[in-house]
C-alpha atoms as a PDB file:
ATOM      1  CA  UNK A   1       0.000   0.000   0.000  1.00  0.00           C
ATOM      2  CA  UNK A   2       0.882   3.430  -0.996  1.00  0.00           C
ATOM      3  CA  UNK A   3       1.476   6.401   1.216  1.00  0.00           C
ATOM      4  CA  UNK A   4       0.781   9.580   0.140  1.00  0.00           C
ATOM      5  CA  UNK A   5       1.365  12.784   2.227  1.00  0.00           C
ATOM      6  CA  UNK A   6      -1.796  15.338   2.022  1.00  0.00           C
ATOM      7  CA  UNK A   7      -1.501  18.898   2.313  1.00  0.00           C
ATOM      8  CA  UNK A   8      -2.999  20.574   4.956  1.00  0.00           C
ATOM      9  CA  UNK A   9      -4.967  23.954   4.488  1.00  0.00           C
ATOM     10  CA  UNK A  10      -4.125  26.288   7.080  1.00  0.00           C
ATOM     11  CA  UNK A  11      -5.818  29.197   7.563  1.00  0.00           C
ATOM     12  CA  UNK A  12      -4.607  32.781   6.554  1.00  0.00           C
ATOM     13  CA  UNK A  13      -3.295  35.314   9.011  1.00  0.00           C
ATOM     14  CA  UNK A  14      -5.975  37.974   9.487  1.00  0.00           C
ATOM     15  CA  UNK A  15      -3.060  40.859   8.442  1.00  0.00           C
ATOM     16  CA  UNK A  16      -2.383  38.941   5.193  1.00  0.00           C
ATOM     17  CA  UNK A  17      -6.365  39.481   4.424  1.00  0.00           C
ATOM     18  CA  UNK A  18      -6.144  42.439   2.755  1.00  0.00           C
ATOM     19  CA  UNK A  19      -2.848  42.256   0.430  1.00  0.00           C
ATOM     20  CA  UNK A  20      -4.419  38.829  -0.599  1.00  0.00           C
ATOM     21  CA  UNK A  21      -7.676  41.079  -1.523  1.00  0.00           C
ATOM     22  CA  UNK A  22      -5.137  43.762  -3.313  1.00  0.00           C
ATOM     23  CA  UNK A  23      -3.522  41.056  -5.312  1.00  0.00           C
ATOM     24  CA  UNK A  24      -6.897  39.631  -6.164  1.00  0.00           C
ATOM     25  CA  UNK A  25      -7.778  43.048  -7.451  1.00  0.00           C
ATOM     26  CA  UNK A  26      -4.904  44.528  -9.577  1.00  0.00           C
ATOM     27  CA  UNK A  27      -3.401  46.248  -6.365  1.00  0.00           C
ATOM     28  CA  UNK A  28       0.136  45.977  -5.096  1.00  0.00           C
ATOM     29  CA  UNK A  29       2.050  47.190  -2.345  1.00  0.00           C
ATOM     30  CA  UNK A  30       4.028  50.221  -3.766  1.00  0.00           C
ATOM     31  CA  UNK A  31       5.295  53.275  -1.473  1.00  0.00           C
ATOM     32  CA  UNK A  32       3.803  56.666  -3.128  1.00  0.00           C
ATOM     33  CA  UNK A  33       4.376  59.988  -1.751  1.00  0.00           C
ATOM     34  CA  UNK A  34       0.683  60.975  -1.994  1.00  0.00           C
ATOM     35  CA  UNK A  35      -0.325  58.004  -0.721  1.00  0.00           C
ATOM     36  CA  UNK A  36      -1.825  58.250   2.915  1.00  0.00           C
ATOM     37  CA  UNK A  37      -2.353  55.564   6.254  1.00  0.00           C
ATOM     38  CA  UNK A  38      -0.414  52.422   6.652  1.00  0.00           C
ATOM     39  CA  UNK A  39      -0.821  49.773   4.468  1.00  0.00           C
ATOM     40  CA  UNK A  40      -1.533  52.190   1.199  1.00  0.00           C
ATOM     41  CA  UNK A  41      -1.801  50.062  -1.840  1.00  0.00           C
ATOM     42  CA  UNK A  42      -1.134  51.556  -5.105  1.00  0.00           C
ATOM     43  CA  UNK A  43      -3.659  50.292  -8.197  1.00  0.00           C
ATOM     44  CA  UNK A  44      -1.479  48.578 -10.547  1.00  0.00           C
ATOM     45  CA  UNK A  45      -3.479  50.150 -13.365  1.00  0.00           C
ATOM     46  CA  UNK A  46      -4.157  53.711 -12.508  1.00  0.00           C
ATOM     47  CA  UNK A  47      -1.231  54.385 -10.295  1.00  0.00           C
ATOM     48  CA  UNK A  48      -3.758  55.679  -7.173  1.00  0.00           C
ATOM     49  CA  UNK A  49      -3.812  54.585  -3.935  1.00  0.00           C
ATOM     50  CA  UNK A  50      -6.098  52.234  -2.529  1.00  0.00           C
ATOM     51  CA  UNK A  51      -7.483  53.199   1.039  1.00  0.00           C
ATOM     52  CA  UNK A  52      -8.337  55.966   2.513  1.00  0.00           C
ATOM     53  CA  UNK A  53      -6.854  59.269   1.814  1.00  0.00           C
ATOM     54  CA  UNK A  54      -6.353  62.590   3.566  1.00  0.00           C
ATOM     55  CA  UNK A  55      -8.889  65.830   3.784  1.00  0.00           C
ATOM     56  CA  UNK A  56      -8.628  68.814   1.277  1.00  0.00           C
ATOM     57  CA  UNK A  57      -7.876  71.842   3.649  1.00  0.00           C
ATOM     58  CA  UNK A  58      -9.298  75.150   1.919  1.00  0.00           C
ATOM     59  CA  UNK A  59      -9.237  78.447   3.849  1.00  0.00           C
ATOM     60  CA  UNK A  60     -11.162  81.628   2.979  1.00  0.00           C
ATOM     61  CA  UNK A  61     -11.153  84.309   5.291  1.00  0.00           C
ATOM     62  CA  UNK A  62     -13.370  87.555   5.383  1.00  0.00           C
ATOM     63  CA  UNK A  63     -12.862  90.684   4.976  1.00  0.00           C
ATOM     64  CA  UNK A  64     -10.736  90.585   2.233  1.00  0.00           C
ATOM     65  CA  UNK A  65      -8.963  93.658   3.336  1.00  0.00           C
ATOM     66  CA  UNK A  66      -8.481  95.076   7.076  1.00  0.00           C
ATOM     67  CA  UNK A  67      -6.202  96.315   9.251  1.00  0.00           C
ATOM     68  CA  UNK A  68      -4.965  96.981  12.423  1.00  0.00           C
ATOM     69  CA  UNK A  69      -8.167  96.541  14.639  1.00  0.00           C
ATOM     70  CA  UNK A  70     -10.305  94.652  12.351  1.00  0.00           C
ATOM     71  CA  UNK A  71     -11.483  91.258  13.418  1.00  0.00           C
ATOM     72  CA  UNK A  72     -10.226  88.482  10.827  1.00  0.00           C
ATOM     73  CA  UNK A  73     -12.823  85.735  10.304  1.00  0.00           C
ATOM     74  CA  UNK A  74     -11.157  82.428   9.128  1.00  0.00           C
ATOM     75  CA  UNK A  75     -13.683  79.972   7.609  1.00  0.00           C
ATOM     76  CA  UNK A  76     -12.513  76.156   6.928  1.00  0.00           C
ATOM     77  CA  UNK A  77     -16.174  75.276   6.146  1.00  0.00           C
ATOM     78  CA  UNK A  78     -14.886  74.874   2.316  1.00  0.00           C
ATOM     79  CA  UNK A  79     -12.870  71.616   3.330  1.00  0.00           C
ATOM     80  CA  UNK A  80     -13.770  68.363   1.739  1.00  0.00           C
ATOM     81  CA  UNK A  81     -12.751  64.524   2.271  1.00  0.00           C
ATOM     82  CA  UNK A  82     -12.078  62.718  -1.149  1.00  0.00           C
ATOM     83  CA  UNK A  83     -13.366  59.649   0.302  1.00  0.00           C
ATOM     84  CA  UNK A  84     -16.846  61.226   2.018  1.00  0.00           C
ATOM     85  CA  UNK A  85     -15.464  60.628   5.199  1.00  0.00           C
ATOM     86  CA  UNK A  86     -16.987  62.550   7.683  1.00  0.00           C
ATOM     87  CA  UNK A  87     -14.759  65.729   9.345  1.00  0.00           C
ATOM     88  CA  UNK A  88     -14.311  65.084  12.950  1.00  0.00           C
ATOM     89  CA  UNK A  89     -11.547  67.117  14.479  1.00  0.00           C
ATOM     90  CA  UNK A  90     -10.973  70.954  13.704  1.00  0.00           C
ATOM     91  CA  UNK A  91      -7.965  72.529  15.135  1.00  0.00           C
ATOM     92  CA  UNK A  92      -6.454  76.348  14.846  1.00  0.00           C
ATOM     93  CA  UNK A  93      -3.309  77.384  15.711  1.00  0.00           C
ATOM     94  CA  UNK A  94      -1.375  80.670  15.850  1.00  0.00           C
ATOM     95  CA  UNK A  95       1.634  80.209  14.739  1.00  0.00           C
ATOM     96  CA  UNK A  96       2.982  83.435  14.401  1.00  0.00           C
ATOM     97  CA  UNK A  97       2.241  87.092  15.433  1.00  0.00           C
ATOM     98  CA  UNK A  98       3.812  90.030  15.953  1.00  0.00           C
ATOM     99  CA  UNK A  99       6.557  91.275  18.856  1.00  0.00           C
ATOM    100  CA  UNK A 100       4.103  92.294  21.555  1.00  0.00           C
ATOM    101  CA  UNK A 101       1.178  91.388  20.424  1.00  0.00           C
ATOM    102  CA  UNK A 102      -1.606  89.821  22.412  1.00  0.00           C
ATOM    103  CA  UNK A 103      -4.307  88.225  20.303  1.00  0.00           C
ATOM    104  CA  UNK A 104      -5.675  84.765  20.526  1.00  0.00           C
ATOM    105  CA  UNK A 105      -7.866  82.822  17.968  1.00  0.00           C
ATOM    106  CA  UNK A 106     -11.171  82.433  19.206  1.00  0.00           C
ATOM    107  CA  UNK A 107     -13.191  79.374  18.518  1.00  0.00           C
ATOM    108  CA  UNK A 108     -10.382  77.565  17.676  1.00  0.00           C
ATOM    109  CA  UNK A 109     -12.212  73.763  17.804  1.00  0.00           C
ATOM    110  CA  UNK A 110     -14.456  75.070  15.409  1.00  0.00           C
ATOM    111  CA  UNK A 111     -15.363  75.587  11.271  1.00  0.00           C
ATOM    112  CA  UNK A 112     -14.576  79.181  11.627  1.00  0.00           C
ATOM    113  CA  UNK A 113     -12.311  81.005  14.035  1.00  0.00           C
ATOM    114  CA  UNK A 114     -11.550  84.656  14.618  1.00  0.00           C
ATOM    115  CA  UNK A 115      -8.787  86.255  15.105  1.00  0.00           C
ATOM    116  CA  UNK A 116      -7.835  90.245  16.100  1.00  0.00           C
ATOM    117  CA  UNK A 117      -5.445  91.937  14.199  1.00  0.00           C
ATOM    118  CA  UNK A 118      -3.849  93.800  17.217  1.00  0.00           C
ATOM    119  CA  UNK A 119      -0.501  95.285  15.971  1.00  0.00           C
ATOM    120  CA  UNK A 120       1.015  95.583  11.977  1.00  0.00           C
ATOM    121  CA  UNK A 121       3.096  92.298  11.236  1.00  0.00           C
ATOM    122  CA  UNK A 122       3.302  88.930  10.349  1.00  0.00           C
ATOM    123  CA  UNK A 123       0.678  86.392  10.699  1.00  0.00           C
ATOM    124  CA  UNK A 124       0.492  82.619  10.499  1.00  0.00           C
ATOM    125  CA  UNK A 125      -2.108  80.471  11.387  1.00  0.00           C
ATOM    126  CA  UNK A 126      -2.629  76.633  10.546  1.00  0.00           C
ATOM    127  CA  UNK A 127      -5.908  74.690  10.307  1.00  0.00           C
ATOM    128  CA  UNK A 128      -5.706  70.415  10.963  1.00  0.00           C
ATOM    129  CA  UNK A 129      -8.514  68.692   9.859  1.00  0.00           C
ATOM    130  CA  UNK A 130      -9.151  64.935  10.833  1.00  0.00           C
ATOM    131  CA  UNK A 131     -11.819  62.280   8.676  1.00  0.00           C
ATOM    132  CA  UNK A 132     -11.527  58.622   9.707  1.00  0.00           C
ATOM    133  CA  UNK A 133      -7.919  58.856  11.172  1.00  0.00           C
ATOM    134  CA  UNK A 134      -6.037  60.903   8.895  1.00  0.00           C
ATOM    135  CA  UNK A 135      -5.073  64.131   9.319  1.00  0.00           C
ATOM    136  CA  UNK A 136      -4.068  67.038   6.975  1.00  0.00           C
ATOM    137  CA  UNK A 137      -3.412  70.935   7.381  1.00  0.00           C
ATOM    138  CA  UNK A 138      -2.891  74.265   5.959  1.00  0.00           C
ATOM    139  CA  UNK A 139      -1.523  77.270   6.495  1.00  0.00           C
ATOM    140  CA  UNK A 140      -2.292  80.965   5.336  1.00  0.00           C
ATOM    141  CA  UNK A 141      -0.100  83.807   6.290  1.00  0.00           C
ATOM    142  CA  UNK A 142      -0.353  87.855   6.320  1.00  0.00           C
ATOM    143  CA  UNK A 143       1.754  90.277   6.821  1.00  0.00           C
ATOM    144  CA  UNK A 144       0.708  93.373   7.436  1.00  0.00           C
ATOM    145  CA  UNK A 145       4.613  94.752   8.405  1.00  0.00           C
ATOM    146  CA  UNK A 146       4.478  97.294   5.810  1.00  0.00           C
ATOM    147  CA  UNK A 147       1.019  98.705   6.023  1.00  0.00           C
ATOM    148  CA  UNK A 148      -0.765  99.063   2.474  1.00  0.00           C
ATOM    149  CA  UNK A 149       0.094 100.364  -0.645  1.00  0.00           C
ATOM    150  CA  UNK A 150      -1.767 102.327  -2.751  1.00  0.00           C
ATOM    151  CA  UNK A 151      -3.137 100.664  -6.296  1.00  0.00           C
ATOM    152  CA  UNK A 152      -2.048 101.878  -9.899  1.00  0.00           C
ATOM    153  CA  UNK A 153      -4.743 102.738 -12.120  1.00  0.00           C
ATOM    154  CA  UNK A 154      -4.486 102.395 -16.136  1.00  0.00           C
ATOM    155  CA  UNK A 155      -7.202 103.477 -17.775  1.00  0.00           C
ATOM    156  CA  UNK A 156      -5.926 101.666 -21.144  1.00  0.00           C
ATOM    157  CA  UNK A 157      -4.197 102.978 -24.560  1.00  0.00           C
ATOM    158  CA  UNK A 158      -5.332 106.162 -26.779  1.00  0.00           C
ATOM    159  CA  UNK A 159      -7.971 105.070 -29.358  1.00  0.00           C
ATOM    160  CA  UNK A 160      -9.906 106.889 -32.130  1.00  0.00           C
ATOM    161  CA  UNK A 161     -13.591 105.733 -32.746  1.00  0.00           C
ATOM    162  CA  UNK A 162     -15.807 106.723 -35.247  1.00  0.00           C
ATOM    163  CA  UNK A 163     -19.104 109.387 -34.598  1.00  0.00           C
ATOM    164  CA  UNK A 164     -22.227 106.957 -33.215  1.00  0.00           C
ATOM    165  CA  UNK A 165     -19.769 104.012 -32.784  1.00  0.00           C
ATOM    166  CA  UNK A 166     -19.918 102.408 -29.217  1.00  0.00           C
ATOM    167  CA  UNK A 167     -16.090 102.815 -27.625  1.00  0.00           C
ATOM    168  CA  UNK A 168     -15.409 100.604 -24.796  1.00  0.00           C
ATOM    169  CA  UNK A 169     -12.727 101.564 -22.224  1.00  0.00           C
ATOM    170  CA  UNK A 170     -10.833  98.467 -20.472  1.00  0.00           C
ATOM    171  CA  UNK A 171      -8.896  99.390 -16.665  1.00  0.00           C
ATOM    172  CA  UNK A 172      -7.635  95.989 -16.575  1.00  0.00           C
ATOM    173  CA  UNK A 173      -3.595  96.802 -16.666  1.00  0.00           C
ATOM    174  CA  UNK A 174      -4.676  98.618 -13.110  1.00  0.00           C
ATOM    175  CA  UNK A 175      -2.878  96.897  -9.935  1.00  0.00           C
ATOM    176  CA  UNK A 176      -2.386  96.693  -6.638  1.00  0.00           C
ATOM    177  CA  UNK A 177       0.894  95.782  -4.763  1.00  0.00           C
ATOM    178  CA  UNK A 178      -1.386  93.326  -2.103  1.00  0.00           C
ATOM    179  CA  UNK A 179      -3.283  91.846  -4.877  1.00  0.00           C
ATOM    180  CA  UNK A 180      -6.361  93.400  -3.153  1.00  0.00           C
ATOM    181  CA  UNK A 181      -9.386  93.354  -5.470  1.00  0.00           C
ATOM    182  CA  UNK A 182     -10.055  96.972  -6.820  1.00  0.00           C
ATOM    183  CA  UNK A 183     -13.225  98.821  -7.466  1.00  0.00           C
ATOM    184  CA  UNK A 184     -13.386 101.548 -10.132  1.00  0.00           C
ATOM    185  CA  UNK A 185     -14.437 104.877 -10.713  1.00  0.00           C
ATOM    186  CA  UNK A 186     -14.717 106.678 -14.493  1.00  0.00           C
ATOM    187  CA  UNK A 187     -15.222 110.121 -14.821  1.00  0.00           C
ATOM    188  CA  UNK A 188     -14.538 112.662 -17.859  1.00  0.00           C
ATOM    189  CA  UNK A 189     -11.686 115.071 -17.417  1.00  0.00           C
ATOM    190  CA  UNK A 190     -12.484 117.204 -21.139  1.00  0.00           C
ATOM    191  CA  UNK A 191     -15.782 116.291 -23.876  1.00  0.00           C
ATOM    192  CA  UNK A 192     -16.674 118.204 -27.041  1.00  0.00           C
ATOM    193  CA  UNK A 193     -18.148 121.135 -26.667  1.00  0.00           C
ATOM    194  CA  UNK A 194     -22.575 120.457 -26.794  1.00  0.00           C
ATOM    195  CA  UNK A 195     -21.736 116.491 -25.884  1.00  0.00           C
ATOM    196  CA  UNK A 196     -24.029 114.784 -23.809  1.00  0.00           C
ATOM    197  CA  UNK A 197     -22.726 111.188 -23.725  1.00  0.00           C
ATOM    198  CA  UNK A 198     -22.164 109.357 -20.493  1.00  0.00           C
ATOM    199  CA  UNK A 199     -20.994 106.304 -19.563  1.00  0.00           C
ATOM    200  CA  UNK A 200     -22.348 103.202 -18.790  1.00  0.00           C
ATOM    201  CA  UNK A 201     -20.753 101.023 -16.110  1.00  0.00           C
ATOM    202  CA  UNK A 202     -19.518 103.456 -14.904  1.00  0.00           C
ATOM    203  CA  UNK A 203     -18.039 101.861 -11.621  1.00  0.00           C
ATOM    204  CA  UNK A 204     -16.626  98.537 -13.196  1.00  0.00           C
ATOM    205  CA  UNK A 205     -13.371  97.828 -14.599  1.00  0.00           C
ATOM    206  CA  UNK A 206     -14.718  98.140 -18.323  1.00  0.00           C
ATOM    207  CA  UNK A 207     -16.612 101.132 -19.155  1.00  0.00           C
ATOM    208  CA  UNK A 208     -18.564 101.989 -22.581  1.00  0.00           C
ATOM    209  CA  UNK A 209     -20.268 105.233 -24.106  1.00  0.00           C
ATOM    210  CA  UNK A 210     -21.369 105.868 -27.290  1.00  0.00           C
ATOM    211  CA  UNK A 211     -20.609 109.578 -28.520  1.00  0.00           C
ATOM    212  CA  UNK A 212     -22.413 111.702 -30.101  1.00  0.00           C
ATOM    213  CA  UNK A 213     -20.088 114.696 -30.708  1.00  0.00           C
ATOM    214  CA  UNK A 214     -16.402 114.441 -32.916  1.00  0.00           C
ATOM    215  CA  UNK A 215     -13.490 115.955 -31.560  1.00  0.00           C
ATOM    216  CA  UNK A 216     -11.399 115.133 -28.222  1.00  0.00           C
ATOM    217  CA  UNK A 217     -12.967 112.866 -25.685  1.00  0.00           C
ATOM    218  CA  UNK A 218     -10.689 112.751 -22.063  1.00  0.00           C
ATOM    219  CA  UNK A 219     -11.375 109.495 -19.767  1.00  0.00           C
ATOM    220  CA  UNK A 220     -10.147 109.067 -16.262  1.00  0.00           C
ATOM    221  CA  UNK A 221     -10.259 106.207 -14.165  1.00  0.00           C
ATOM    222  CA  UNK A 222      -9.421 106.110 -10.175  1.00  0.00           C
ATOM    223  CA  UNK A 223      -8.760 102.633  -8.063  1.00  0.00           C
ATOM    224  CA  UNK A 224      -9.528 101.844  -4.748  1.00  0.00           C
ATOM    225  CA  UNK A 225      -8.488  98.690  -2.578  1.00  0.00           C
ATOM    226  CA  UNK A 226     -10.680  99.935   0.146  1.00  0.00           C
ATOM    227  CA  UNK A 227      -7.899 101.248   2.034  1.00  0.00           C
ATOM    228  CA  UNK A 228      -6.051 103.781  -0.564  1.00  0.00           C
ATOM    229  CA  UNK A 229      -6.767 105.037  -4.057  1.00  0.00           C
ATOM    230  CA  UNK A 230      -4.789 105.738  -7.281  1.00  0.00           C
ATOM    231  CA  UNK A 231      -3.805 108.827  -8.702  1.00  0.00           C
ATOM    232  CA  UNK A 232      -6.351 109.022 -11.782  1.00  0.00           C
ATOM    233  CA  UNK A 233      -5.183 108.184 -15.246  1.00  0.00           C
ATOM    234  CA  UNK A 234      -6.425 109.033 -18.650  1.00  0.00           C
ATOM    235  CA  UNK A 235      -7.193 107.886 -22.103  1.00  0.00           C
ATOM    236  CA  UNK A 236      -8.320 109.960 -24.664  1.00  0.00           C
ATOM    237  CA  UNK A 237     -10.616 108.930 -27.589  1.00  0.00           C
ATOM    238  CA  UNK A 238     -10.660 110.787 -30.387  1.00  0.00           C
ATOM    239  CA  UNK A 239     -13.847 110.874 -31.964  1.00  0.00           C
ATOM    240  CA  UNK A 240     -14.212 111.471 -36.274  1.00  0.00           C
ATOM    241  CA  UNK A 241     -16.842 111.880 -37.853  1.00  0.00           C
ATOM    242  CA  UNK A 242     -16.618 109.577 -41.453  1.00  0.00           C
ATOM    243  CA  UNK A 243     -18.687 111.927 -43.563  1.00  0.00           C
ATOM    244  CA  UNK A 244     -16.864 114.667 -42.514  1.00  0.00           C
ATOM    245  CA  UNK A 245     -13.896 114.924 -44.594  1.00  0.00           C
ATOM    246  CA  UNK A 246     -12.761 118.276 -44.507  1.00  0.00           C
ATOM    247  CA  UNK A 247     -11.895 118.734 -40.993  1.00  0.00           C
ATOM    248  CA  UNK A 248      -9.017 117.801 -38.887  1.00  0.00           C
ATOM    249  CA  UNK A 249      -9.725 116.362 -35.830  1.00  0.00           C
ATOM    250  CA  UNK A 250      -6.799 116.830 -33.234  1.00  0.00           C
ATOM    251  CA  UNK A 251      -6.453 116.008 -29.492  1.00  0.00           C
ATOM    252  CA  UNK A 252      -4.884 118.688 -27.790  1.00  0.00           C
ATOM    253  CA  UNK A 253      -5.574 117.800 -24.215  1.00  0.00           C
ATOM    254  CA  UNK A 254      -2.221 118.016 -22.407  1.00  0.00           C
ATOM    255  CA  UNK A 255      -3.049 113.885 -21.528  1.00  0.00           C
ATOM    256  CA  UNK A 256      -3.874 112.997 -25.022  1.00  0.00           C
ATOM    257  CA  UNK A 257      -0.474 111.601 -27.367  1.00  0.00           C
ATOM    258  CA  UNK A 258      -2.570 112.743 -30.471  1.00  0.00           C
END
């Protein structure tokens, strides 16, 4: 009689479970740098990671502009998890402020925290979100060591436009050192004598009229950031009138190149 030596089936280690499931599904065990939580798998055929991954940190803070004084409102509500995890830790932290100063975030376990701008100078502050173990944060700094700078308004190049034609002015070159947003103000500095034109949109960054008298037309356009505003600048538009061919129309406005 014949012997013959059967294998025995031993059962699998529960940590072995899930690289046996990985392998089964196209996954291996590959370090990547994006790749969050021990034991991240890698997909063999799209190169992302298997498991869970960490919370998107977005911070918006309100208002836009302030200064010393103002009361800084910093708003993480914006935060997502890629995997619909639910958030479940908020933390703030100061991480820098200025020599002397004395502020504190307020609500600092919360979605939104606040934080007094007490003396000019460098802020940092860092928000750590949490969704089914993993953690991510952000940072956003200001510095407000300088104080702010006043924008640049440019209200665009010379043009000439035709009698009846609509002519459409364009402040867009305009800046500010901060990157603050700008609001905009257009105002005539010289029209043709009996014009009654005006101009729409007047308070946006593009501006439009439609003129109903040839000769020299002088546009000026001043910048705010809420804090400071531009010296004005001008563009000139002069105006012709194409069934008038015996005159010569000439800008002579000490801002006008033509």
């Amino acid at each position: 009689m014949s012997l013959r030596r059967r294998a025995a089936l031993l059962p699998l280690p529960a940590a072995l479970l899930p690289v046996l499931a990985a392998c089964e599904s196209g996954a291996f065990d590959v370090p990547k740098d994006d790749c969050v939580g021990e034991g991240c798998l890698v997909d063999s055929d799209t190169g992302e990671p298997v498991g869970d991954r960490a919370p998107i940190v977005r911070i918006t803070w309100s208002p836009s502009v302030f200064g010393s004084g103002d009361v800084v409102t910093l708003d993480g509500s914006e935060s997502e998890d890629p995997d619909g995890d639910r958030i479940t830790g908020w933390r703030w932290t100061l991480d820098e402020r200025p020599n002397g100063s004395g502020t504190v975030l307020a609500n600092a376990d919360g979605t939104q925290a606040q934080l007094l701008i007490d003396l000019l100078g460098p802020y940092a502050v860092t928000l750590s979100l949490t969704a089914n173990g993993v953690t991510a944060a952000d940072t956003v700094r200001f510095d407000l060591g300088a104080g702010n700078q006043a924008p640049t308004a440019d209200a665009g190049h010379d043009v000439v436009a035709s009698l009846g034609g609509t002519v459409v002015l364009d402040a867009i070159r305009s800046d500010d050192p901060e990157a603050d947003p700008l609001t905009y103000a257009w105002s005539w500095r010289a029209r043709p004598a009996g014009a009654k034109a005006t101009f729409q949109q007047d308070t946006s960054r593009r501006a439009s009229f439609v003129p109903d008298r040839p000769g020299c037309w002088v546009a000026a356009v001043v910048v705010s950031d809420g804090r400071s505003s531009s010296a004005p600048d001008a563009a000139c538009v002069l105006v012709v009138d194409p069934g008038d061919t015996g005159t010569l129309f000439q800008c002579l406005h000490p801002d006008c190149e033509t």
